[in-house]
C-alpha atoms as a PDB file:
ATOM      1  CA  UNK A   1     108.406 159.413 127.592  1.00  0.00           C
ATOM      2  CA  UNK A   2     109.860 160.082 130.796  1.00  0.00           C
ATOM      3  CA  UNK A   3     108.118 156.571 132.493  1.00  0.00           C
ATOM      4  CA  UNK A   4     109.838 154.538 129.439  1.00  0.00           C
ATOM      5  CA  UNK A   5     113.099 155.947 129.464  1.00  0.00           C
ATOM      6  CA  UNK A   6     113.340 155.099 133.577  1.00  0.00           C
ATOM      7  CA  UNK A   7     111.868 151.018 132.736  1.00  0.00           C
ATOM      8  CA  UNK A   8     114.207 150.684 130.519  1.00  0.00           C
ATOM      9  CA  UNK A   9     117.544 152.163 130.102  1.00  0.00           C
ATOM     10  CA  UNK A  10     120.271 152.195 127.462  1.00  0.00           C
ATOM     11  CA  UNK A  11     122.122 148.493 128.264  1.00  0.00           C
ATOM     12  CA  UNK A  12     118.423 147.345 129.441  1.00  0.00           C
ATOM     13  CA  UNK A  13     116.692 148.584 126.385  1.00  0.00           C
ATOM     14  CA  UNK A  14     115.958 145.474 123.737  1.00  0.00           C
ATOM     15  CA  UNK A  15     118.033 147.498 120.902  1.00  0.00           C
ATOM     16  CA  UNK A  16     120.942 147.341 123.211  1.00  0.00           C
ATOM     17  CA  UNK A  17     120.759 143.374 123.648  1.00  0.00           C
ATOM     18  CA  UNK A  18     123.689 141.785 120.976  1.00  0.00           C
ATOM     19  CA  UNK A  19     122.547 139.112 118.563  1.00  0.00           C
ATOM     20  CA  UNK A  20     123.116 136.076 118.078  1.00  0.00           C
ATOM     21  CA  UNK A  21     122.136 134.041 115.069  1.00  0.00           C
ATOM     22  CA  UNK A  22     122.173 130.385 114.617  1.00  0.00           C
ATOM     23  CA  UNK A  23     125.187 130.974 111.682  1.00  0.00           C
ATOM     24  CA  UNK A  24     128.062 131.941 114.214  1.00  0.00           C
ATOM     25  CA  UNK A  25     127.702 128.733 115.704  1.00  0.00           C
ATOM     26  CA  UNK A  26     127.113 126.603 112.814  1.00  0.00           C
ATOM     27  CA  UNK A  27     130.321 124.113 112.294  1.00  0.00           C
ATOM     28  CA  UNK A  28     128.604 123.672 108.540  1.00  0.00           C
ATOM     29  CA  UNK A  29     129.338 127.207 107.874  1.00  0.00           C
ATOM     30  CA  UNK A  30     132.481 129.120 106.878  1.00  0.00           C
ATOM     31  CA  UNK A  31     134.083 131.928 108.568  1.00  0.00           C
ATOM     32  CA  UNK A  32     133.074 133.683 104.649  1.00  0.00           C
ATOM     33  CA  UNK A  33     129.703 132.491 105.432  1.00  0.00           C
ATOM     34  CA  UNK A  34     129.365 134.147 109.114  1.00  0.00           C
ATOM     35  CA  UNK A  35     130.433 131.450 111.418  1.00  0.00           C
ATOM     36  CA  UNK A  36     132.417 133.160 114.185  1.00  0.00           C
ATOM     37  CA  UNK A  37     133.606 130.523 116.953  1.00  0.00           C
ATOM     38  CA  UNK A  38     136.651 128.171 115.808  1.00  0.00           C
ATOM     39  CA  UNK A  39     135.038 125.272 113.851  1.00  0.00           C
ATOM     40  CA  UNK A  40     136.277 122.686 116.323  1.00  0.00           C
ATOM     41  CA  UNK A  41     133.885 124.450 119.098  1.00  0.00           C
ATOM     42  CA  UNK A  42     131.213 125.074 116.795  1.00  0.00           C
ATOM     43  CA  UNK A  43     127.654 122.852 116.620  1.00  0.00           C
ATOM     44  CA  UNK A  44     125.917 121.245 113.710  1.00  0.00           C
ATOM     45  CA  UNK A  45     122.937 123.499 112.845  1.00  0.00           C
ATOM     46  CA  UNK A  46     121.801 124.902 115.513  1.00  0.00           C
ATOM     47  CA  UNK A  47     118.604 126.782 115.761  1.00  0.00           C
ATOM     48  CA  UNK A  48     117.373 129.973 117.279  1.00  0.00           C
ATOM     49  CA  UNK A  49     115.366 127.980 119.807  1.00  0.00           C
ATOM     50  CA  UNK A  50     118.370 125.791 121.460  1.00  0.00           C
ATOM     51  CA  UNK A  51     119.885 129.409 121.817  1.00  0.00           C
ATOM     52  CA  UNK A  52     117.657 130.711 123.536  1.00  0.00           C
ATOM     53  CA  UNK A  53     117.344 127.354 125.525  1.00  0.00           C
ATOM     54  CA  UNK A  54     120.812 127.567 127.093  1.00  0.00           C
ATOM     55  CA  UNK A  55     121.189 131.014 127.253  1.00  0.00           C
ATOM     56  CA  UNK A  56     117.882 130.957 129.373  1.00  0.00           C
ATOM     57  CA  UNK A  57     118.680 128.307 131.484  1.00  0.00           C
ATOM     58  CA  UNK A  58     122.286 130.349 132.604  1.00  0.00           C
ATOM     59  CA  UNK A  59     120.555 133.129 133.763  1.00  0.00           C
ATOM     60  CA  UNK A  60     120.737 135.531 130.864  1.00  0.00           C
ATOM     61  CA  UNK A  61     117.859 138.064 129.917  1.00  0.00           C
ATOM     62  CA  UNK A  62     116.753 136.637 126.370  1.00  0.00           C
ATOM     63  CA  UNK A  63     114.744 137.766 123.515  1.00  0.00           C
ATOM     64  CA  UNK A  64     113.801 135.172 120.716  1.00  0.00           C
ATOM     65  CA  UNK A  65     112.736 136.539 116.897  1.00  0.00           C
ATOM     66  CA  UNK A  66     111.681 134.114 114.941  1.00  0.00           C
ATOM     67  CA  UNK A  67     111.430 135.885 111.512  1.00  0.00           C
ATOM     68  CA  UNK A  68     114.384 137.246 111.175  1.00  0.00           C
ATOM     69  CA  UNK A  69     117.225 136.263 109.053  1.00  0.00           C
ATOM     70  CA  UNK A  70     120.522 136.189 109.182  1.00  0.00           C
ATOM     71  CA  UNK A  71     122.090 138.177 106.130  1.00  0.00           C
ATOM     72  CA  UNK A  72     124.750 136.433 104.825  1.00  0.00           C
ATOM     73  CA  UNK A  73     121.892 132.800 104.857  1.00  0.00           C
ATOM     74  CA  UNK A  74     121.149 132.309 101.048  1.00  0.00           C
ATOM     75  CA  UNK A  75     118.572 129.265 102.470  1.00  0.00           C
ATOM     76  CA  UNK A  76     115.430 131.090 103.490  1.00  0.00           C
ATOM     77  CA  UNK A  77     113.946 127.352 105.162  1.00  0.00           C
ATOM     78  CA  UNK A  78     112.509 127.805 109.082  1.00  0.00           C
ATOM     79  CA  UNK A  79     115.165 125.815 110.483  1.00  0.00           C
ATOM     80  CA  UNK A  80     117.469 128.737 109.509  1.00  0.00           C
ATOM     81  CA  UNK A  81     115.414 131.516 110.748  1.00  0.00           C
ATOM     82  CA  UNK A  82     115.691 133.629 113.837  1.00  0.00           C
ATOM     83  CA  UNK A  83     117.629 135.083 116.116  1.00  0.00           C
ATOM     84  CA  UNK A  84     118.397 135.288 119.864  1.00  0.00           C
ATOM     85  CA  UNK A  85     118.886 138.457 121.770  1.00  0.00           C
ATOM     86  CA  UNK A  86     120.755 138.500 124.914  1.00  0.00           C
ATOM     87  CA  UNK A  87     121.608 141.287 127.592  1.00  0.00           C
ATOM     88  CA  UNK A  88     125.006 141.375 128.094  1.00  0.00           C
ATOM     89  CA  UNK A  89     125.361 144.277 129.912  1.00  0.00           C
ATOM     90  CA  UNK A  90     123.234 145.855 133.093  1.00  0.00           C
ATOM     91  CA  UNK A  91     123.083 149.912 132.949  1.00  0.00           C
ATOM     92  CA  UNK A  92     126.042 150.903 134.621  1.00  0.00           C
ATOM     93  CA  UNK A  93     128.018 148.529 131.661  1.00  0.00           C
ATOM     94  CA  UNK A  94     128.950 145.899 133.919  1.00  0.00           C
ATOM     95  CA  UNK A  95     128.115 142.353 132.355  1.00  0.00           C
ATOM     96  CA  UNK A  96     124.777 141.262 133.848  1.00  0.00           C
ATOM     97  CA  UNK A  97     126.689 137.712 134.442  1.00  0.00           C
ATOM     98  CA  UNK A  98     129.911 137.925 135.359  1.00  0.00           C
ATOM     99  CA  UNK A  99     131.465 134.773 133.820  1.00  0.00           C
ATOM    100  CA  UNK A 100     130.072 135.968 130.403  1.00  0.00           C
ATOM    101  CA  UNK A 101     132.049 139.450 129.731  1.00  0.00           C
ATOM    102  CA  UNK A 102     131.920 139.311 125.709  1.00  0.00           C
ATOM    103  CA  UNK A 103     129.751 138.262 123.062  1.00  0.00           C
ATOM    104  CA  UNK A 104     132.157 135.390 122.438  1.00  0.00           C
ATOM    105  CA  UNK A 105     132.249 134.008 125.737  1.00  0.00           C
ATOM    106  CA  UNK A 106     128.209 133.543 124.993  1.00  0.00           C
ATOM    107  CA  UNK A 107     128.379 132.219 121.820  1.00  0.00           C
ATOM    108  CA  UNK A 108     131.453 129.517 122.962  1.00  0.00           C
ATOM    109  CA  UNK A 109     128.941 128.820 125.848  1.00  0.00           C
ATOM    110  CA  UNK A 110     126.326 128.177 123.727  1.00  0.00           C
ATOM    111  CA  UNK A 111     127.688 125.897 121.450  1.00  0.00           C
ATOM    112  CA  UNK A 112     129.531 124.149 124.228  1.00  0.00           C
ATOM    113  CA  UNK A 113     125.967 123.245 125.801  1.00  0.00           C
ATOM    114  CA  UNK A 114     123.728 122.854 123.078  1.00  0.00           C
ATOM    115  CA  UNK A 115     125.237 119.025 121.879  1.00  0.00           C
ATOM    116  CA  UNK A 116     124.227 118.723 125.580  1.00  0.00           C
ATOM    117  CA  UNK A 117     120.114 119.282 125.626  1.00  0.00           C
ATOM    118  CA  UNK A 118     118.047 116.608 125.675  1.00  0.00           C
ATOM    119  CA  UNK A 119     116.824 117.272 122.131  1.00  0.00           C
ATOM    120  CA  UNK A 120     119.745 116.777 120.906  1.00  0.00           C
ATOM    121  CA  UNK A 121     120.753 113.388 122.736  1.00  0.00           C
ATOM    122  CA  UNK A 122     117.407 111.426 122.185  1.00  0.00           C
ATOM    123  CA  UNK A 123     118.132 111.683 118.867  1.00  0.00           C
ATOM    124  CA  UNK A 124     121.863 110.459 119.298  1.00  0.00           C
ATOM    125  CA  UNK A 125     120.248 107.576 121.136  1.00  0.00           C
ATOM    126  CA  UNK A 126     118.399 106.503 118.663  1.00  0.00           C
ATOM    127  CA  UNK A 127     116.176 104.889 121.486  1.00  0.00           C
ATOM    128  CA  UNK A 128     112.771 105.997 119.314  1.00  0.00           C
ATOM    129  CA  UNK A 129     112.057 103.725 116.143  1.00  0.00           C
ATOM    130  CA  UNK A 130     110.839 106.532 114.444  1.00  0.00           C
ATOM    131  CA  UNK A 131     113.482 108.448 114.562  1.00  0.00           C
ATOM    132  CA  UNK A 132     115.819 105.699 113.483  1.00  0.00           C
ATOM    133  CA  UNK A 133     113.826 104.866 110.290  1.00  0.00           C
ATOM    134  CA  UNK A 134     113.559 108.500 109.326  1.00  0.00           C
ATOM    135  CA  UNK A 135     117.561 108.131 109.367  1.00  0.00           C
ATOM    136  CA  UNK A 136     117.834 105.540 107.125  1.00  0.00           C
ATOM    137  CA  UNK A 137     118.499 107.591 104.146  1.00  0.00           C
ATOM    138  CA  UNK A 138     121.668 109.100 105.798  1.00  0.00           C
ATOM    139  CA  UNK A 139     123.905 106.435 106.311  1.00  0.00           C
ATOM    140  CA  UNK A 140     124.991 106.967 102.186  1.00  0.00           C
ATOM    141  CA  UNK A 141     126.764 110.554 103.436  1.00  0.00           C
ATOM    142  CA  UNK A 142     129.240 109.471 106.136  1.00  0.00           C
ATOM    143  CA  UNK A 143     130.690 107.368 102.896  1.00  0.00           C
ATOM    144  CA  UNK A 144     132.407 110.766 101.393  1.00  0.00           C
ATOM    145  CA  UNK A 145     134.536 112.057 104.327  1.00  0.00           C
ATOM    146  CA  UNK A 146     137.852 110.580 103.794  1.00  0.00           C
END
């Protein structure tokens, strides 16, 4: 016991890392419904993976659990499964980046950068005719905002 407890310490220690599901960055979602970053800064579904994708990239320490759920989601589909846990803190509880003190600065981060992967602008692009004719049946919805 004495070997784990010196690899990995309280802040270090996976149960220590917060969470982050895809939900408190959803712009789709409701505050009620466990969004938790002003709508305005918030992405269209993201997913567990693009988390993890930009939260890697910074420099974070990042765990990625596929199966679970968040709460609050009534749809039990894939694309809303998982979460993404991130070490905020080193052992002596300063943050283990300094430009990310809070779990809010991480989650504005992340949904500031997401729109930005290259998943997500390919299919902006539209450059693929694939994806293009697999969007055909969309073009009915943008009808209703008014």
């Amino acid at each position: 016991m004495a070997a784990a407890a010196a690899g990995a310490a309280s802040a270090a220690d996976k149960e220590r890392f917060i969470c982050i599901y895809p939900a408190y960055l959803n712009n789709k979602k409701t505050i009620a419904e466990g969004r938790r970053i002003p709508i305005d800064k918030a992405v269209e579904n993201p997913t567990s993976t693009e988390i993890q994708d930009v939260c890697a990239a910074v420099g974070f320490n990042v765990l990625l659990e596929k199966n679970k759920m968040y709460p609050r989601e009534w749809n039990r589909d894939v694309q809303y499964r998982g979460r993404v846990r991130i070490q905020l803190k080193q052992d002596d509880g300063n943050p283990c980046l300094p430009q990310f003190p809070t779990r809010k600065s991480v989650m504005l981060y992340a949904a500031e950068t997401i729109p930005k992967l290259k998943t997500r602008t390919q299919k902006m692009g539209g450059s693929d005719q694939s994806l293009q004719q697999g969007e055909g049946g969309k073009k009915g919805k943008g009808k209703k905002k008014k």
